[in-house]
PDB file of N, CA and C in Angstrom:
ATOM      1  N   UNK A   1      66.700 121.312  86.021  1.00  0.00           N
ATOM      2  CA  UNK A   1      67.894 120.498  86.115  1.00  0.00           C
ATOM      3  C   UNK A   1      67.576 119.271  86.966  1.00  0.00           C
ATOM      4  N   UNK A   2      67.941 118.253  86.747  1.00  0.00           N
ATOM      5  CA  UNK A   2      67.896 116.954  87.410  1.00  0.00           C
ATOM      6  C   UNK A   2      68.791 116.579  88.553  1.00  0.00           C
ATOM      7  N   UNK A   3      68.022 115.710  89.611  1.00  0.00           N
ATOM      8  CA  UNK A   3      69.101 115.928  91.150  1.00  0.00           C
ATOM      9  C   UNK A   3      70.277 114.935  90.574  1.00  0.00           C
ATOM     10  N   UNK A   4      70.365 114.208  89.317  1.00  0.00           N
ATOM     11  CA  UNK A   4      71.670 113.579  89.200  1.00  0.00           C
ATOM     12  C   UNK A   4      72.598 114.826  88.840  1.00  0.00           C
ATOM     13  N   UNK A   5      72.492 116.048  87.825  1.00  0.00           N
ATOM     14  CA  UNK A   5      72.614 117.154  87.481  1.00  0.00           C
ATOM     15  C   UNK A   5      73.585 117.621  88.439  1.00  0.00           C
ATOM     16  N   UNK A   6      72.531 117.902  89.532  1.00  0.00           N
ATOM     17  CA  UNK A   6      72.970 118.951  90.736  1.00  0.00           C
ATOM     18  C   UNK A   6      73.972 118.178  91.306  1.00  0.00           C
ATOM     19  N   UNK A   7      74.015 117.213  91.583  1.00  0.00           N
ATOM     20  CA  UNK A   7      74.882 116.273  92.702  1.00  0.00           C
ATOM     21  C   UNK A   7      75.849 116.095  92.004  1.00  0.00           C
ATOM     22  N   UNK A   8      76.105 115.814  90.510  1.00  0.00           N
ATOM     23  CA  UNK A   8      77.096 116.041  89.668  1.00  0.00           C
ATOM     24  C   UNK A   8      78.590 117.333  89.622  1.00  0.00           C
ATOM     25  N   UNK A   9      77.359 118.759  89.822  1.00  0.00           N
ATOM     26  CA  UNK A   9      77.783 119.835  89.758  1.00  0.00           C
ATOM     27  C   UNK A   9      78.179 120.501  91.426  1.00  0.00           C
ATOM     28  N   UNK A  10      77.240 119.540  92.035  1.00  0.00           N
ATOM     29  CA  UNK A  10      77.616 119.985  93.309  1.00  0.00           C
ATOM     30  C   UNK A  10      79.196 119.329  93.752  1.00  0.00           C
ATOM     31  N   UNK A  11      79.227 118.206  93.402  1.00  0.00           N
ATOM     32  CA  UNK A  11      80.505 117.505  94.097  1.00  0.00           C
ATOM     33  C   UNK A  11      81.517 117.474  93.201  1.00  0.00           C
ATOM     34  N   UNK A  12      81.603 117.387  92.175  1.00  0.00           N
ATOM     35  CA  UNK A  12      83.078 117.395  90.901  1.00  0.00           C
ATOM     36  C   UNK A  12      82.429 118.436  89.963  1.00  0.00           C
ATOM     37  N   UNK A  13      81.923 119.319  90.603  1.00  0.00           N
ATOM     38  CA  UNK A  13      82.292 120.864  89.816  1.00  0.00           C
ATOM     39  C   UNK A  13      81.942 120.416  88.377  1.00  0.00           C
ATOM     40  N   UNK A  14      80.704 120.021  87.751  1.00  0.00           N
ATOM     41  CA  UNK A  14      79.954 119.592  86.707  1.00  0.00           C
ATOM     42  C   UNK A  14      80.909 118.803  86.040  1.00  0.00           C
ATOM     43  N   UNK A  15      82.379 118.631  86.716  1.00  0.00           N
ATOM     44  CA  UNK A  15      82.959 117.491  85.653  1.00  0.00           C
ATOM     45  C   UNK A  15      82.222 116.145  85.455  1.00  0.00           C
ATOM     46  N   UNK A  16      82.036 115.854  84.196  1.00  0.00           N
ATOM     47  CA  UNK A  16      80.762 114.809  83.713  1.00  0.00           C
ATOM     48  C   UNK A  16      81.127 113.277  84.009  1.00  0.00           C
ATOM     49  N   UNK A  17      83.150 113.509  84.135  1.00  0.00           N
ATOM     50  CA  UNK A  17      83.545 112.263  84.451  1.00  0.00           C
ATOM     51  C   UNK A  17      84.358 111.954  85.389  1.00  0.00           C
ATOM     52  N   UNK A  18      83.761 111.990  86.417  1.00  0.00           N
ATOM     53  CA  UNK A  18      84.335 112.328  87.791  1.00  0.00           C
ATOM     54  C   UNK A  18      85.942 111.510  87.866  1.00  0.00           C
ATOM     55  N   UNK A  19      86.275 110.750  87.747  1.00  0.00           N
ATOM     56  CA  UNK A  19      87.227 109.351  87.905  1.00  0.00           C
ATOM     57  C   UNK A  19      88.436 109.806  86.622  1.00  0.00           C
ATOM     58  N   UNK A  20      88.198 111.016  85.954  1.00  0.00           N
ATOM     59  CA  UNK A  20      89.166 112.026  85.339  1.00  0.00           C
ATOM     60  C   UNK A  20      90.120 112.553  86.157  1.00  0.00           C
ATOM     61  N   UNK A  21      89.999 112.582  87.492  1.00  0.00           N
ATOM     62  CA  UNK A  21      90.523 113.779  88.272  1.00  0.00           C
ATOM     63  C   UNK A  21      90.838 112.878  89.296  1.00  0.00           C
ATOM     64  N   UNK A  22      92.178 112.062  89.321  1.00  0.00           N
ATOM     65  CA  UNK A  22      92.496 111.412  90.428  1.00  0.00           C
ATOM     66  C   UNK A  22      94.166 111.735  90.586  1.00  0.00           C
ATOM     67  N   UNK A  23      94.536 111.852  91.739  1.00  0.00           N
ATOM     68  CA  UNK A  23      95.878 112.213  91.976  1.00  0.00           C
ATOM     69  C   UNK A  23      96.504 111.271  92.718  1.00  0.00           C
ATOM     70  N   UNK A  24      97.298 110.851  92.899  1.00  0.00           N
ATOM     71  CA  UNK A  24      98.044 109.782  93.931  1.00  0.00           C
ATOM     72  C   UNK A  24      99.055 110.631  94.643  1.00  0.00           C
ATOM     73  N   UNK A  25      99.229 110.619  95.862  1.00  0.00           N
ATOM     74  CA  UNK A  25      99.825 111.125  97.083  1.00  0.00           C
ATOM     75  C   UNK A  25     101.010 110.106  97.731  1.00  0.00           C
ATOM     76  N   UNK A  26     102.432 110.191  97.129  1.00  0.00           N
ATOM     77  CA  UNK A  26     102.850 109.366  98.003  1.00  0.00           C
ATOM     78  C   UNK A  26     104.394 110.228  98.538  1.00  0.00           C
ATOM     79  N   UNK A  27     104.847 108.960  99.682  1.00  0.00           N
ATOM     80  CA  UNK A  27     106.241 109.109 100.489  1.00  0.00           C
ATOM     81  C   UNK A  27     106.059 110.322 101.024  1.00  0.00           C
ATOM     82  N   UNK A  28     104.816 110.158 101.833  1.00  0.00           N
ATOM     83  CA  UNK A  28     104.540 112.071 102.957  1.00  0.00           C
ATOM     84  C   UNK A  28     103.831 110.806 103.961  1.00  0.00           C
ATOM     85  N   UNK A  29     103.020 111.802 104.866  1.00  0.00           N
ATOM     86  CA  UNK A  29     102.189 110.836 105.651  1.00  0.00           C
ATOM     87  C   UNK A  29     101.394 112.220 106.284  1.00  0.00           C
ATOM     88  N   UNK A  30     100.522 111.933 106.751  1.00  0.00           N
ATOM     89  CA  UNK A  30      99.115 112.728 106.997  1.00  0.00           C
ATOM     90  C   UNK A  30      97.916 113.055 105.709  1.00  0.00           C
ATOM     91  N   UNK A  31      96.758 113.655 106.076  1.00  0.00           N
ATOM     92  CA  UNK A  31      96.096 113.966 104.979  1.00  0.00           C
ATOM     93  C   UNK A  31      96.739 115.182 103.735  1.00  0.00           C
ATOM     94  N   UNK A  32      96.022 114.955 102.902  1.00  0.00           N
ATOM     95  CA  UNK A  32      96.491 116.198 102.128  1.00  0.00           C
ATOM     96  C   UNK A  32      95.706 117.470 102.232  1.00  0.00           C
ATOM     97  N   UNK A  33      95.117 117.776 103.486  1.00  0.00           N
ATOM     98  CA  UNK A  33      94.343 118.960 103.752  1.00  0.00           C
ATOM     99  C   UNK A  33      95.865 120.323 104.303  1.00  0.00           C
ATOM    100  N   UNK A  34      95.472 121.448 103.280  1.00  0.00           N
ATOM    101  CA  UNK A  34      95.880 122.771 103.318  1.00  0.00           C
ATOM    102  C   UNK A  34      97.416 122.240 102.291  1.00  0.00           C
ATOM    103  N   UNK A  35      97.922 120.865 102.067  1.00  0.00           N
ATOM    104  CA  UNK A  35      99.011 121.082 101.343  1.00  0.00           C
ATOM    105  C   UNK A  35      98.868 120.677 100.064  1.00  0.00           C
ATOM    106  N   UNK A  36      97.960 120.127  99.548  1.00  0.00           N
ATOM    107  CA  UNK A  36      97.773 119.381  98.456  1.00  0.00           C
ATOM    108  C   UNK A  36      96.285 120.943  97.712  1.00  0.00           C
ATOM    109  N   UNK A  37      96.418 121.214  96.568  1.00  0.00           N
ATOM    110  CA  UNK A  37      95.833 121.513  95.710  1.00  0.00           C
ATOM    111  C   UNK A  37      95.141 121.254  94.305  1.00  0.00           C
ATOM    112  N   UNK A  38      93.654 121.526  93.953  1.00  0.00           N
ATOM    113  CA  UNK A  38      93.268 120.743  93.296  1.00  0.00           C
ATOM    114  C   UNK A  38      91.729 121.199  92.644  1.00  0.00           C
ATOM    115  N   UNK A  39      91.353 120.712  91.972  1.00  0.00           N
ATOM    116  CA  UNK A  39      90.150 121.458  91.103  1.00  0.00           C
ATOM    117  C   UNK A  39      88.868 120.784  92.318  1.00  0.00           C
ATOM    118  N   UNK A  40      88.098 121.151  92.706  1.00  0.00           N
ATOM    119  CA  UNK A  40      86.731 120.450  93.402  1.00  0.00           C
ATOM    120  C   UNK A  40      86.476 118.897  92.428  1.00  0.00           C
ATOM    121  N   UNK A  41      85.950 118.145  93.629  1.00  0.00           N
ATOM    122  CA  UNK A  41      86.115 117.011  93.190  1.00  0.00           C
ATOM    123  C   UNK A  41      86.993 116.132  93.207  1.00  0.00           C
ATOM    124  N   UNK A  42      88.033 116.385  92.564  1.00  0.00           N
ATOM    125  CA  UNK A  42      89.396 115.313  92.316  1.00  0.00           C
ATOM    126  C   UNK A  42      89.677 114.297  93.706  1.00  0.00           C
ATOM    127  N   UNK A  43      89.839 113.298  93.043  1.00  0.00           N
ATOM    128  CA  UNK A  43      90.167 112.250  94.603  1.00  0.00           C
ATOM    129  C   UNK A  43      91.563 112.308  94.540  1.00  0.00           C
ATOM    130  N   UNK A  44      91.981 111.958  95.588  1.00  0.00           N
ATOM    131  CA  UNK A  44      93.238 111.873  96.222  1.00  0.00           C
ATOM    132  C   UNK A  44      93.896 110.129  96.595  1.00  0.00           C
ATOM    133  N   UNK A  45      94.430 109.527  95.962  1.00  0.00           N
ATOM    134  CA  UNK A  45      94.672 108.460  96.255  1.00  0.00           C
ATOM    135  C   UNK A  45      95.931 108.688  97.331  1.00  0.00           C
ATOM    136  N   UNK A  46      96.092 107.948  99.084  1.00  0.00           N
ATOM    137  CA  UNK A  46      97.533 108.294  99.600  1.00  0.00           C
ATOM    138  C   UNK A  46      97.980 106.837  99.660  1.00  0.00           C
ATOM    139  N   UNK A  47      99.439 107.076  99.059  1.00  0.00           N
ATOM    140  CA  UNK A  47     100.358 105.541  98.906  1.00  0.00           C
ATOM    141  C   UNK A  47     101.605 106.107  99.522  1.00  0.00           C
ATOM    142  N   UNK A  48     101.692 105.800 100.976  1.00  0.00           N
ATOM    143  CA  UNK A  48     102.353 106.014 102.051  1.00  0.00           C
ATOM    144  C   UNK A  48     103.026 104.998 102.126  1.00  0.00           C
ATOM    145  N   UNK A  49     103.426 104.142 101.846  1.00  0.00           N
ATOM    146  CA  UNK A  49     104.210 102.793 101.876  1.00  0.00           C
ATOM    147  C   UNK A  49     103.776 102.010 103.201  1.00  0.00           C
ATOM    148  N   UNK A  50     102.488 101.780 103.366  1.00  0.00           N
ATOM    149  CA  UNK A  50     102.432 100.727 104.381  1.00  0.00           C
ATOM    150  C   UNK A  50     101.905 101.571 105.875  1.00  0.00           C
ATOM    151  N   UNK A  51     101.713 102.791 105.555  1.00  0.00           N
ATOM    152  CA  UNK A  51     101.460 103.488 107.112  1.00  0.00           C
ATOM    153  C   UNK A  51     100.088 103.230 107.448  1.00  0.00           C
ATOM    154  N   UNK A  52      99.211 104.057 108.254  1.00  0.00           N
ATOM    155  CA  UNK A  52      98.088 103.416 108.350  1.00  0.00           C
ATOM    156  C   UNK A  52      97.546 104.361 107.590  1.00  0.00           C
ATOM    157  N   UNK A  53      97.204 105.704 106.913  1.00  0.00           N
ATOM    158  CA  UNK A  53      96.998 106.060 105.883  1.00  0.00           C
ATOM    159  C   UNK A  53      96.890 105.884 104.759  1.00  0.00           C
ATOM    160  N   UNK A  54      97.519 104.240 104.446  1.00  0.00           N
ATOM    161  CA  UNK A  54      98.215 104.095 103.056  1.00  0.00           C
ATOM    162  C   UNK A  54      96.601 103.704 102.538  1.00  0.00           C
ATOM    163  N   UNK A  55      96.131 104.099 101.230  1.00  0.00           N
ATOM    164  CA  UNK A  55      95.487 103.538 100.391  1.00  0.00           C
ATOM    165  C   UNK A  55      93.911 104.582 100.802  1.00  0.00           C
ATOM    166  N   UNK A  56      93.870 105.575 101.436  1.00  0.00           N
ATOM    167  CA  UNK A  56      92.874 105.877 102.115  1.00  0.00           C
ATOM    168  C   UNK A  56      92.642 106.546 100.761  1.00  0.00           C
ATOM    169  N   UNK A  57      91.054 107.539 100.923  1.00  0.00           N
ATOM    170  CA  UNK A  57      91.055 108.276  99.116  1.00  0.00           C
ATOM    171  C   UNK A  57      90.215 109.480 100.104  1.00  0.00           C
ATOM    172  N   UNK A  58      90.767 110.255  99.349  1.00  0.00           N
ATOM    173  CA  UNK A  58      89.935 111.857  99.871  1.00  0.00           C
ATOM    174  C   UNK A  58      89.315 112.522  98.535  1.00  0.00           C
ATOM    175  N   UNK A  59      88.245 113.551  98.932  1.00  0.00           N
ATOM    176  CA  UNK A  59      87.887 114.184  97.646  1.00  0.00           C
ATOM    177  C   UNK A  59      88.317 115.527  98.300  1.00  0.00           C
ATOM    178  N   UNK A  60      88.570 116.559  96.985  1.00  0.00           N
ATOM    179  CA  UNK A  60      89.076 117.872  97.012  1.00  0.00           C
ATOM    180  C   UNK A  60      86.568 118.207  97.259  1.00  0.00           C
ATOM    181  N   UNK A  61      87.255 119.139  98.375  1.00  0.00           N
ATOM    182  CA  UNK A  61      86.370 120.024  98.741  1.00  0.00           C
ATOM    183  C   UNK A  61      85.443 121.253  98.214  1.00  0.00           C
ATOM    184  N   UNK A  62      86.666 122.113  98.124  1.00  0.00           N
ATOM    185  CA  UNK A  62      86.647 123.466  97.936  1.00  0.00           C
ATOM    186  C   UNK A  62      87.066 124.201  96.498  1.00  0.00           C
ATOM    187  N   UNK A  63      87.852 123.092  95.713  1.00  0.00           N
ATOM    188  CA  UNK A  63      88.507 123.827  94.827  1.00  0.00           C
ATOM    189  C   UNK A  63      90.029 124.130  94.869  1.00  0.00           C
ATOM    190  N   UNK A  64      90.551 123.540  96.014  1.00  0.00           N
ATOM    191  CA  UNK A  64      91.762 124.423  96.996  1.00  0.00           C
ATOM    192  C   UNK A  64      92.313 123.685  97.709  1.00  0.00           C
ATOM    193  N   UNK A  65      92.627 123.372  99.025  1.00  0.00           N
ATOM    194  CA  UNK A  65      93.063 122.737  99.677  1.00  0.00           C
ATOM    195  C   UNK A  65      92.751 121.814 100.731  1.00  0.00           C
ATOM    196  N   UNK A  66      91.058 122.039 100.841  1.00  0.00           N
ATOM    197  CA  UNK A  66      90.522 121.441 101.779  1.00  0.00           C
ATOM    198  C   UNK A  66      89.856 119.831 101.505  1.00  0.00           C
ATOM    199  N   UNK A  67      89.863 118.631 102.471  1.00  0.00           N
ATOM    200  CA  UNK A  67      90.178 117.505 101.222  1.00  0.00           C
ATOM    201  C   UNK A  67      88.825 116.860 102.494  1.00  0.00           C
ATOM    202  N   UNK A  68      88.126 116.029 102.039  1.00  0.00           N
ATOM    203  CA  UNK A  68      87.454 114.799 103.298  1.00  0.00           C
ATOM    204  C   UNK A  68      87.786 113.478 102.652  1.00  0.00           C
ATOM    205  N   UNK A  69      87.432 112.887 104.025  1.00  0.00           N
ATOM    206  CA  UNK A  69      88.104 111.225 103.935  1.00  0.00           C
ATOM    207  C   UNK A  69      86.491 110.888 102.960  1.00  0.00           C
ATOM    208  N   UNK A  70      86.859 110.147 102.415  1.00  0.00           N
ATOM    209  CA  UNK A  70      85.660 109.095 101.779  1.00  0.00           C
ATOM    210  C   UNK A  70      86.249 107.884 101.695  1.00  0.00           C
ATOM    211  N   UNK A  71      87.053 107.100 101.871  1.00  0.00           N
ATOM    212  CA  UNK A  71      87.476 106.087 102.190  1.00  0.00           C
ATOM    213  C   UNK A  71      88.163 105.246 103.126  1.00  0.00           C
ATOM    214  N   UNK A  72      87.927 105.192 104.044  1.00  0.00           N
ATOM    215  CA  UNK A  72      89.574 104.611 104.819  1.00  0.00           C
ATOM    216  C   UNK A  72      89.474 103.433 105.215  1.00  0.00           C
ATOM    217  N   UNK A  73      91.121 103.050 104.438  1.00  0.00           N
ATOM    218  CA  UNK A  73      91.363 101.654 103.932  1.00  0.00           C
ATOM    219  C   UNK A  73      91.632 101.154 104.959  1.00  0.00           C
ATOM    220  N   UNK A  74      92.006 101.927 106.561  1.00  0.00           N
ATOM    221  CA  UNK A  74      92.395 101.092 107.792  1.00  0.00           C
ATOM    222  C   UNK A  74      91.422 100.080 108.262  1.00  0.00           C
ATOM    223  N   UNK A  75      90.018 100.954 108.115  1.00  0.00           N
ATOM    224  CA  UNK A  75      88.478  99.947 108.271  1.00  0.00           C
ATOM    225  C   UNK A  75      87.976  99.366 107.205  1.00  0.00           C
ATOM    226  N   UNK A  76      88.066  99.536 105.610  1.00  0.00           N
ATOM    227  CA  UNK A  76      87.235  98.788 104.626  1.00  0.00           C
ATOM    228  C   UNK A  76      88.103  97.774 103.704  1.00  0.00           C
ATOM    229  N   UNK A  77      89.110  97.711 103.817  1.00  0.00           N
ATOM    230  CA  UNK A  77      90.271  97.302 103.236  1.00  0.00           C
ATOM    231  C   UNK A  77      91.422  97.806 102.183  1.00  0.00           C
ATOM    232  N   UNK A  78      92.196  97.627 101.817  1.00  0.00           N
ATOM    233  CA  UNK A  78      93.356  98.565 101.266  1.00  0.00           C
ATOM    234  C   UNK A  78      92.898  98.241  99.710  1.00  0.00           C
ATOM    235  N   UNK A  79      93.204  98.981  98.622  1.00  0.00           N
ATOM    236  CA  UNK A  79      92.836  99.384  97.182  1.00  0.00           C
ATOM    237  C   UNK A  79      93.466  97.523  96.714  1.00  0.00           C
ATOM    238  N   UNK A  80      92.850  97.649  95.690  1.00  0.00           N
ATOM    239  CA  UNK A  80      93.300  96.075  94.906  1.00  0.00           C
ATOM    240  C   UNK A  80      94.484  96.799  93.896  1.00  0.00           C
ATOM    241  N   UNK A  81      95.317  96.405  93.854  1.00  0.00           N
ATOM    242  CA  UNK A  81      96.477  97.096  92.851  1.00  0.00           C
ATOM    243  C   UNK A  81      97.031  95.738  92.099  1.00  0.00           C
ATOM    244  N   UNK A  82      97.316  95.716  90.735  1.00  0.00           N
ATOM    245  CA  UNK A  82      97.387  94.763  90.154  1.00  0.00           C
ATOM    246  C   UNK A  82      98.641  94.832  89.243  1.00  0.00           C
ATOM    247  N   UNK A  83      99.536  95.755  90.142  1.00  0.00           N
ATOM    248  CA  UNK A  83     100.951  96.131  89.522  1.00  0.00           C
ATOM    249  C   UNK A  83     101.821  95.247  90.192  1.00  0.00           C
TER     250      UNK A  83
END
């Protein structure tokens, strides 16, 4: 198997198209760790209306409930939205 393979299967659970599995999180505030559920992989978009959370992106962990930051929009800048 090839390390694109593994890293594939390791992080979005062999889904082939990772950017399939995105959820948007809004009108709460904190992460979505232990309340939010979700297949491994899936990102988490949070649209908090303006908090300092807003726009941050997490990936599902575990399969379950456990989520990490991979983005935060407080330091890299907030998502381009073209709505």
């Amino acid at each position: 198997m090839s390390l694109r393979r593994q890293v594939i299967d390791t992080l979005f659970g062999g889904n082939r198209d990772p950017l399939t599995r995105i959820v948007k999180r809004a009108g709460g505030s904190g992460t979505p760790n232990a309340s939010l559920t979700a297949p491994i992989g899936t990102f988490c978009c949070i649209d908090y209306n303006g908090q300092v959370t807003d726009d941050d992106i997490y990936i599902n962990t575990d399969g379950a409930t456990a989520w990490s930051l991979v983005y935060d929009a407080s330091e890299k800048g907030h998502l381009y939205t073209a709505y």
